[in-house]
Each structure stands twice: as structure tokens, then as C-alpha cells.
PDB file of N, CA and C in Angstrom:
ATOM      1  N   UNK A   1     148.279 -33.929 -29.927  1.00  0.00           N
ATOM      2  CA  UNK A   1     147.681 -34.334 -31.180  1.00  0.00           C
ATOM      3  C   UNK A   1     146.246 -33.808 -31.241  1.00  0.00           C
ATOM      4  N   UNK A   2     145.929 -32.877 -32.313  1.00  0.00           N
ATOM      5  CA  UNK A   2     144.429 -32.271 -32.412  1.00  0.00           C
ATOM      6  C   UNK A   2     143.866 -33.287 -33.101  1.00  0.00           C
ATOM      7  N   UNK A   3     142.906 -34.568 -32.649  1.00  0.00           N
ATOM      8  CA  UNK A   3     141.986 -35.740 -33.641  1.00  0.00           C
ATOM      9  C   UNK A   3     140.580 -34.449 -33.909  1.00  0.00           C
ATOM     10  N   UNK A   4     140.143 -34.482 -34.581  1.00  0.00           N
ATOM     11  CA  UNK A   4     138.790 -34.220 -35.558  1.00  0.00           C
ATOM     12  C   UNK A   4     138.277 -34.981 -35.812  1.00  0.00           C
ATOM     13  N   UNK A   5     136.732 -35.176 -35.015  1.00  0.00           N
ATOM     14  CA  UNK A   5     135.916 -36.539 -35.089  1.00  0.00           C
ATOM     15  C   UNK A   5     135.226 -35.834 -36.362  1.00  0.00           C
ATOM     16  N   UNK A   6     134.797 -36.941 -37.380  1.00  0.00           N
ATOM     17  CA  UNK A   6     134.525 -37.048 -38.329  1.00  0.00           C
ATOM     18  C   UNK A   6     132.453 -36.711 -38.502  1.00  0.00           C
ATOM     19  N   UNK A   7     132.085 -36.567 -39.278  1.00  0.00           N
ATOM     20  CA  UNK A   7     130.729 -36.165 -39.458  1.00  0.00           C
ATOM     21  C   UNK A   7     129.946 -37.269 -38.837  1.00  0.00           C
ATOM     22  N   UNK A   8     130.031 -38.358 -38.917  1.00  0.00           N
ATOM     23  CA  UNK A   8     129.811 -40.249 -39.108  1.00  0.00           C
ATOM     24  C   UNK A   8     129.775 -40.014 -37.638  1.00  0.00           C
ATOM     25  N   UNK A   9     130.609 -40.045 -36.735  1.00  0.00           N
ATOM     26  CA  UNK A   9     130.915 -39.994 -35.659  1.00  0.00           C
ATOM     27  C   UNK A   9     130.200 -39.188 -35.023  1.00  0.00           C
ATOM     28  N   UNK A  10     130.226 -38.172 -35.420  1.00  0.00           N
ATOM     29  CA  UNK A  10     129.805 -37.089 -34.760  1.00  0.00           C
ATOM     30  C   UNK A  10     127.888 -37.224 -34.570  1.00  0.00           C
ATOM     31  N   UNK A  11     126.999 -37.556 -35.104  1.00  0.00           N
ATOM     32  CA  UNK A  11     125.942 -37.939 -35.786  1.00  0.00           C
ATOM     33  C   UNK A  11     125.630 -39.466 -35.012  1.00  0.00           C
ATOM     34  N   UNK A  12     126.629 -40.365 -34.333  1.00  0.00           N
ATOM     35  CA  UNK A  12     126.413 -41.420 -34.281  1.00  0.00           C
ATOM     36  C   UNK A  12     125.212 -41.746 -33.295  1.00  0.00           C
ATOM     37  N   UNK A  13     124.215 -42.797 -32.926  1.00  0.00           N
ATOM     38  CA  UNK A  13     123.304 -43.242 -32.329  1.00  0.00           C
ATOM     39  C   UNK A  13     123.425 -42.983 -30.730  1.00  0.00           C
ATOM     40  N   UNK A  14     124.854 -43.327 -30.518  1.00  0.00           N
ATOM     41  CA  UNK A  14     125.297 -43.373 -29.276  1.00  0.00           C
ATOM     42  C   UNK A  14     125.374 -41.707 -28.863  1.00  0.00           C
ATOM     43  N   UNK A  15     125.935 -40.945 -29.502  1.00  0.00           N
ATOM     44  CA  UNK A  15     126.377 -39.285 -29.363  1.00  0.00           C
ATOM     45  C   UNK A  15     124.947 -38.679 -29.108  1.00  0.00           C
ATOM     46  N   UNK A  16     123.679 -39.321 -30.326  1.00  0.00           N
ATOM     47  CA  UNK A  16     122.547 -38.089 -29.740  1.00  0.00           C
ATOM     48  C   UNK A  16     121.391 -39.163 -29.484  1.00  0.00           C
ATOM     49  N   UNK A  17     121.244 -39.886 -28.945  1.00  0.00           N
ATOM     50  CA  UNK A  17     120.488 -41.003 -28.740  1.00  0.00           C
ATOM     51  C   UNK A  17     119.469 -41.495 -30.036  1.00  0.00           C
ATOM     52  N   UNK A  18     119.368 -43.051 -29.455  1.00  0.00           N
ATOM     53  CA  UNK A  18     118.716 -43.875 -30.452  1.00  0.00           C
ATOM     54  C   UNK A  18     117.126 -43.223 -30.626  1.00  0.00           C
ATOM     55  N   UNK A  19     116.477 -42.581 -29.871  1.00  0.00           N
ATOM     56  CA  UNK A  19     115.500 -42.164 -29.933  1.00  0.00           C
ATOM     57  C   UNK A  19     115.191 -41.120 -30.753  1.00  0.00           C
ATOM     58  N   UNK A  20     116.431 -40.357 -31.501  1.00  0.00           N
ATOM     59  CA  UNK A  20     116.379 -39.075 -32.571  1.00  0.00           C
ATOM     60  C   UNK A  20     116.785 -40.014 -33.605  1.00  0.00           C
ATOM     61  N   UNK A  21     117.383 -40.664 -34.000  1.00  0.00           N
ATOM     62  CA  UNK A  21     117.428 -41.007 -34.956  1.00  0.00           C
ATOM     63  C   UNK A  21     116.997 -42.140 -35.606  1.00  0.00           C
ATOM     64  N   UNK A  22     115.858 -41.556 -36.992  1.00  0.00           N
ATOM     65  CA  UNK A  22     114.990 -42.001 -38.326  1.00  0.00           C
ATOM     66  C   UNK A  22     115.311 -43.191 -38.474  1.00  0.00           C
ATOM     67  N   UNK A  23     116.463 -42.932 -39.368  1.00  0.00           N
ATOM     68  CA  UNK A  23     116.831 -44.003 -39.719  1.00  0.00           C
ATOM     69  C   UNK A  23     118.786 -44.171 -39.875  1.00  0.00           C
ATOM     70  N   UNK A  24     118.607 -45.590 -39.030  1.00  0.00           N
ATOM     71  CA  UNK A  24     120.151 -45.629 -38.535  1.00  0.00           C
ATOM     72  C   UNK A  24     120.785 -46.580 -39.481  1.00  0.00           C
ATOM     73  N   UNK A  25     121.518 -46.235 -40.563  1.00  0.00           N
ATOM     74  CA  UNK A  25     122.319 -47.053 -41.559  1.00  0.00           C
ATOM     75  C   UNK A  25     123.448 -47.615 -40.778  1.00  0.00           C
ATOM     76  N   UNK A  26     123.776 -47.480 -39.768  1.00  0.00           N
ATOM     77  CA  UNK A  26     124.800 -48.197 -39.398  1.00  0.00           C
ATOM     78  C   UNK A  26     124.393 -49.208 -38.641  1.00  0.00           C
ATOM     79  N   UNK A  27     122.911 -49.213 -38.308  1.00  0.00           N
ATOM     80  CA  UNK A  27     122.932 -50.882 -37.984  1.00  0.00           C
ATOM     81  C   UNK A  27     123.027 -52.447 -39.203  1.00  0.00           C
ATOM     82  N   UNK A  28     123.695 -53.028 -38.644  1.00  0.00           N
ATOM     83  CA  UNK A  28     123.264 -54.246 -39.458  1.00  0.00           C
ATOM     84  C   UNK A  28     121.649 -54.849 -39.417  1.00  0.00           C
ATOM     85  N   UNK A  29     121.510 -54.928 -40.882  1.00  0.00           N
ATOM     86  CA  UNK A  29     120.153 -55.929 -41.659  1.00  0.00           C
ATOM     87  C   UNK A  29     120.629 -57.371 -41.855  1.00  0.00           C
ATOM     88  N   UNK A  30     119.813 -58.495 -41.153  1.00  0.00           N
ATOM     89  CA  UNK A  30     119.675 -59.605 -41.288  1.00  0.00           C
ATOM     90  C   UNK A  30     119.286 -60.299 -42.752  1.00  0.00           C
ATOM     91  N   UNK A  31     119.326 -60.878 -43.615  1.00  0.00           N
ATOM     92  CA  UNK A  31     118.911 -61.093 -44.551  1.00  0.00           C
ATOM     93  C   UNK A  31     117.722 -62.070 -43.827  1.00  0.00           C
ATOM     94  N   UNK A  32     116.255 -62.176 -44.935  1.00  0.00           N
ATOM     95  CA  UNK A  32     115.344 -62.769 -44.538  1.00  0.00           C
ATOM     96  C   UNK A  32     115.321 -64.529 -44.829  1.00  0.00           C
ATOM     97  N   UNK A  33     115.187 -65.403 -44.314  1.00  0.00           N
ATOM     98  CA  UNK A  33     115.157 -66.935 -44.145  1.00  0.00           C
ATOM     99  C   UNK A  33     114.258 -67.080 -45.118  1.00  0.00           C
ATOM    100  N   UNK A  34     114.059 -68.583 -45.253  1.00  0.00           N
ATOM    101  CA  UNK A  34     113.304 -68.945 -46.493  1.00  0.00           C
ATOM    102  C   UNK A  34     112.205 -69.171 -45.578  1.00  0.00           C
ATOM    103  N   UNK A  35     111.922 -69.374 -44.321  1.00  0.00           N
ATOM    104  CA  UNK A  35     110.670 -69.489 -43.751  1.00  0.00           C
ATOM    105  C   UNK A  35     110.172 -68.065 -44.047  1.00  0.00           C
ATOM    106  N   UNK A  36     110.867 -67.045 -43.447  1.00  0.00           N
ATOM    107  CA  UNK A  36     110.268 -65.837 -43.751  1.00  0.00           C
ATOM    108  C   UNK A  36     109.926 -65.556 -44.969  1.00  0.00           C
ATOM    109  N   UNK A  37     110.296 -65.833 -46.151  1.00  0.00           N
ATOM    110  CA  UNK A  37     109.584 -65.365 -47.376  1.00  0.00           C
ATOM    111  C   UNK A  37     108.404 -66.198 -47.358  1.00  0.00           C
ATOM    112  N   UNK A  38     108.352 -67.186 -47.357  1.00  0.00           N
ATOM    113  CA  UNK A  38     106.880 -67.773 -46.965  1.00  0.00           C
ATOM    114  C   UNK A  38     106.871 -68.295 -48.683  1.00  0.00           C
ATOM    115  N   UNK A  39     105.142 -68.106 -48.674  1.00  0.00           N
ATOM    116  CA  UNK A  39     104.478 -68.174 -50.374  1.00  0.00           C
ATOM    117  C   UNK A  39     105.347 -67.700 -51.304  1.00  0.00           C
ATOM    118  N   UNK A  40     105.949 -66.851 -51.153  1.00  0.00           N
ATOM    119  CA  UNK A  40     106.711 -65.496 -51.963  1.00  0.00           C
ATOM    120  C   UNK A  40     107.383 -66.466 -53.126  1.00  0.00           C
ATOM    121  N   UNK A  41     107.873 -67.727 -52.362  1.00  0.00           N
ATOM    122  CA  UNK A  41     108.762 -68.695 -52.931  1.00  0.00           C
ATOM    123  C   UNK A  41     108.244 -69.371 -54.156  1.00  0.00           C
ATOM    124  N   UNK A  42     107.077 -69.636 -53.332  1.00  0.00           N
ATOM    125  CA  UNK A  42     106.145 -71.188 -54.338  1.00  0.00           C
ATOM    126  C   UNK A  42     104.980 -70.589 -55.599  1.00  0.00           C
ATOM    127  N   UNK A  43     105.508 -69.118 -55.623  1.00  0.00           N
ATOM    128  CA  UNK A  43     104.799 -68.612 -56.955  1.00  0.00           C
ATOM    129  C   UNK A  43     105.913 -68.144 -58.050  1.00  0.00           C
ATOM    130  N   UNK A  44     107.275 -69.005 -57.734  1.00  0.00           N
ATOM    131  CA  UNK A  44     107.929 -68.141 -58.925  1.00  0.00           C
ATOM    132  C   UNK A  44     108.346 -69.507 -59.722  1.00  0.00           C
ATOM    133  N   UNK A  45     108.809 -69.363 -61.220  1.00  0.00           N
ATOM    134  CA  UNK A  45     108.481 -70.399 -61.725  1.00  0.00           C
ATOM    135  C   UNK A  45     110.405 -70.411 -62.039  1.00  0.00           C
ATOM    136  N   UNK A  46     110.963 -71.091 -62.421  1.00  0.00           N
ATOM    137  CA  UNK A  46     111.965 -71.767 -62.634  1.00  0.00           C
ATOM    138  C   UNK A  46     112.044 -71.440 -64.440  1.00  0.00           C
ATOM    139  N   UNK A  47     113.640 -71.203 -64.851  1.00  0.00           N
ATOM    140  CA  UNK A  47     113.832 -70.776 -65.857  1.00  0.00           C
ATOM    141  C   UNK A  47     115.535 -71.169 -66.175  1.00  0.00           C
ATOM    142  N   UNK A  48     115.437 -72.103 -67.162  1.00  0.00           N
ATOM    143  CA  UNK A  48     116.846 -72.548 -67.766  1.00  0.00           C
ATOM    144  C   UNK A  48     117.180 -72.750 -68.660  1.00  0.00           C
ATOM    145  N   UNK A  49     117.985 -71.923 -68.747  1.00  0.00           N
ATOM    146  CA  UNK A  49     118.573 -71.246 -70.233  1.00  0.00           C
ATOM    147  C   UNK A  49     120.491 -71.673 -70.058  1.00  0.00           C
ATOM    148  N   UNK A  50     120.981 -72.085 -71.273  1.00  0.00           N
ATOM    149  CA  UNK A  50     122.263 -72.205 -71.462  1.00  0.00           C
ATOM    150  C   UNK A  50     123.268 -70.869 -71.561  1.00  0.00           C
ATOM    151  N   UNK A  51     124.311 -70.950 -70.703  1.00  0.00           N
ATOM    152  CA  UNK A  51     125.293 -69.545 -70.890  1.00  0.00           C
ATOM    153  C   UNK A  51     125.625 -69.684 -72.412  1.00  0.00           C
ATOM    154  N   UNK A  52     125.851 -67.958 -72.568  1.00  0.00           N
ATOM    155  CA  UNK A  52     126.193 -67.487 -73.967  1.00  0.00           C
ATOM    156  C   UNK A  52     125.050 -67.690 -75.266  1.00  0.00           C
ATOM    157  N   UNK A  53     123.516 -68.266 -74.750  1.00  0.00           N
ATOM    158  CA  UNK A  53     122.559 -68.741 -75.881  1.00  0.00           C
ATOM    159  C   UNK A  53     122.518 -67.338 -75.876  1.00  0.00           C
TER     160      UNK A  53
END
């Protein structure tokens, strides 16, 4: 069976080390906690409006 590793693969973190590569889209991003937004929170103002108005 001839497999053909794919571009993705080929390119991967592990194949040419983490140290060449910028930026690695295949790691997972954590979304940020509400501690971490901090202030970010307590300056936005609240808005309620009825569906379909």
C-alpha cells in the first residue's frame, strides 16, 4: 500500500520541531475565565431588547 502523508502532516510541529514553527494552529486555545478578563467586564453596560422588536 503506497500512503501519501498529507501537507498538514508533513509540516507538523513534531516532523520539524516546535522551535521553527511561528505559529502552530494546531494547538488548542483555552478560552479566557472571567477572572482573566478582569475590568473588561464591569465597563460594559447591559442591553434588553424584545425578539422580533
Amino acid at each position: 500500500m503506497d500512503y501519501r502523508r498529507m501537507p498538514i502532516e508533513i509540516e507538523s510541529p513534531e516532523q520539524l520541531g516546535y522551535e521553527r514553527i511561528r505559529c502552530n494552529l494546531a494547538e488548542s486555545y483555552g478560552w479566557p475565565t472571567l477572572e482573566r478578563l478582569g475590568e473588561g467586564l464591569a465597563n460594559l453596560s447591559a442591553a434588553a431588547t424584545e425578539a422580533g422588536a
